[in-house]
C-alpha atoms as a PDB file:
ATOM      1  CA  UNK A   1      13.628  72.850   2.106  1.00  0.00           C
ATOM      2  CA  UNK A   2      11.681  74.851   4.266  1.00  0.00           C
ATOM      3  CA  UNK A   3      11.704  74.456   7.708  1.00  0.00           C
ATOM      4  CA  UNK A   4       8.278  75.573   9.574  1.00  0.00           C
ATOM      5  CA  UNK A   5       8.069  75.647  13.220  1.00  0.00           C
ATOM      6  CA  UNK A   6       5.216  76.518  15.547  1.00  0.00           C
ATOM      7  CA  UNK A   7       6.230  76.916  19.168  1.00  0.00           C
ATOM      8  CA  UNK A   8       3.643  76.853  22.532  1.00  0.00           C
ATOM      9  CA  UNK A   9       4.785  78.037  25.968  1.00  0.00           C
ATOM     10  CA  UNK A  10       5.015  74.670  28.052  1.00  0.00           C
ATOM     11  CA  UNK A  11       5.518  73.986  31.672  1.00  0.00           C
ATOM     12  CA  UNK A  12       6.293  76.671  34.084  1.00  0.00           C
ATOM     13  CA  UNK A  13       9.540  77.515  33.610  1.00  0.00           C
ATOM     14  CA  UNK A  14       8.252  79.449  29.868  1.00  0.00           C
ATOM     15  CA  UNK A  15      10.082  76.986  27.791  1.00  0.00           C
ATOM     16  CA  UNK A  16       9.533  76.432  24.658  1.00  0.00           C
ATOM     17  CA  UNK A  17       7.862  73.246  22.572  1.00  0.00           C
ATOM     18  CA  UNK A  18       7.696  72.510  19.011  1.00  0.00           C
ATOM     19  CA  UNK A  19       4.487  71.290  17.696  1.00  0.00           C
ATOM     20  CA  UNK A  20       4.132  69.432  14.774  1.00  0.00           C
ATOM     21  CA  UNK A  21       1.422  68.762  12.429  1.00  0.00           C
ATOM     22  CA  UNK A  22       0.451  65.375  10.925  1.00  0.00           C
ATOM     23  CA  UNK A  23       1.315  66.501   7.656  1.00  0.00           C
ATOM     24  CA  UNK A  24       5.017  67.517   8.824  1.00  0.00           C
ATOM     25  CA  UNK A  25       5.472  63.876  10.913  1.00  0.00           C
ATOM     26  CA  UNK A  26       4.676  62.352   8.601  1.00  0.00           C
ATOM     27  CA  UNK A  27       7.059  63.909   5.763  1.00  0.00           C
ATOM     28  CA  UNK A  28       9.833  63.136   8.558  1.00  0.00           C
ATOM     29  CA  UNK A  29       9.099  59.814   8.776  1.00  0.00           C
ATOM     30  CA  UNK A  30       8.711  58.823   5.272  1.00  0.00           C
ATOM     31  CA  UNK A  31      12.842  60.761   5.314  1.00  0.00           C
ATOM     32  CA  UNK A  32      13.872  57.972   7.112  1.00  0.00           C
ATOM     33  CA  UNK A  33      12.986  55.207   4.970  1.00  0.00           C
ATOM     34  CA  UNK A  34      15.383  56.509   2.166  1.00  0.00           C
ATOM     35  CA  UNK A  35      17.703  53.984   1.578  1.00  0.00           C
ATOM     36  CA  UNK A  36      21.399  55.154   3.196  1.00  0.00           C
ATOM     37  CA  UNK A  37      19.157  57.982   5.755  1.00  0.00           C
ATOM     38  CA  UNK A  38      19.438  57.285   9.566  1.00  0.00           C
ATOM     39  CA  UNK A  39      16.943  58.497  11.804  1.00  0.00           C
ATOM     40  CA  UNK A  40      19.663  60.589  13.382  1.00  0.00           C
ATOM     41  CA  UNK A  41      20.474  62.209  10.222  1.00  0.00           C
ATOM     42  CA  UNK A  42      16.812  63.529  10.139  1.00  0.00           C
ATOM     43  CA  UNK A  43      16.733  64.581  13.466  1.00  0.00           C
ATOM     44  CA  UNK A  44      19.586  66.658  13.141  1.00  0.00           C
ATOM     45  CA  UNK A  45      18.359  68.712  10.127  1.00  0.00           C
ATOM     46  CA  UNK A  46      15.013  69.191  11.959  1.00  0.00           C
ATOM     47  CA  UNK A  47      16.876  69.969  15.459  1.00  0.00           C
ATOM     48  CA  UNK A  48      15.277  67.764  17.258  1.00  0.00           C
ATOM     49  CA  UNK A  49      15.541  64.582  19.328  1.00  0.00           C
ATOM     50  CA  UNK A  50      15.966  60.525  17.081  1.00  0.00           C
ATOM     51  CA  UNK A  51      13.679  59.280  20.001  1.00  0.00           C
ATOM     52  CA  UNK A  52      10.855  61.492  18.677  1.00  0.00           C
ATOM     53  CA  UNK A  53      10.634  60.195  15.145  1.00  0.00           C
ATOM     54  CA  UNK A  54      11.233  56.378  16.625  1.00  0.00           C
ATOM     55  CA  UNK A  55       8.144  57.183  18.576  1.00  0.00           C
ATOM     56  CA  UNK A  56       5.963  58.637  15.721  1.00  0.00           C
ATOM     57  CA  UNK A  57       7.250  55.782  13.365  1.00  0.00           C
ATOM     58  CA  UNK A  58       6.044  53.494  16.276  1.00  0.00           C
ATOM     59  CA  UNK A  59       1.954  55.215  15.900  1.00  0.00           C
ATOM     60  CA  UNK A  60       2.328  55.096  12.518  1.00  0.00           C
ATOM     61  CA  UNK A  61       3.061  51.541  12.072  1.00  0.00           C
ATOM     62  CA  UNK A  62       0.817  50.147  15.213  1.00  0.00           C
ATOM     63  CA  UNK A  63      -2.315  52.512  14.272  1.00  0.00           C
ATOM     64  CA  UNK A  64      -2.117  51.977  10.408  1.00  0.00           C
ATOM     65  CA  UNK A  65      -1.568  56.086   9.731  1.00  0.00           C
ATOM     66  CA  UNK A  66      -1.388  56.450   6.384  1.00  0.00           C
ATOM     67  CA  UNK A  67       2.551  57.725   5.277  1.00  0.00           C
ATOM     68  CA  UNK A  68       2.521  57.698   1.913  1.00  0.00           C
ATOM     69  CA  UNK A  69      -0.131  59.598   0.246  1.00  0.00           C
END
């Protein structure tokens, strides 16, 4: 698996923030619905905080995003 990040100077300190495309949250969320996959395991392999995903499951179930394609 590839792993593709794009990263944008935020706040004024210079650090650094991912950003993610719709395509790429949603292939993260649809990891977590494997059967025996926490949402901690994903976050680890993408480096990045459980909260996030929980948060982008949360749009996608409230707004009716389409996950599986």
């Amino acid at each position: 698996m590839v792993d593709i990040l794009r990263w944008a100077v935020a706040g004024k300190k210079g650090l650094k923030k991912r950003l993610w495309s719709d395509d790429e949250k949603r292939s993260i969320c649809k990891q977590t619905l494997t059967p025996g996959v926490s949402v901690a395991q994903v976050a680890r392999r993408y480096s990045m905080n459980a909260n996030l995903i929980f948060k982008w499951l949360n749009l996608f179930l409230n707004f009716s995003f389409k996950m599986i394609e």
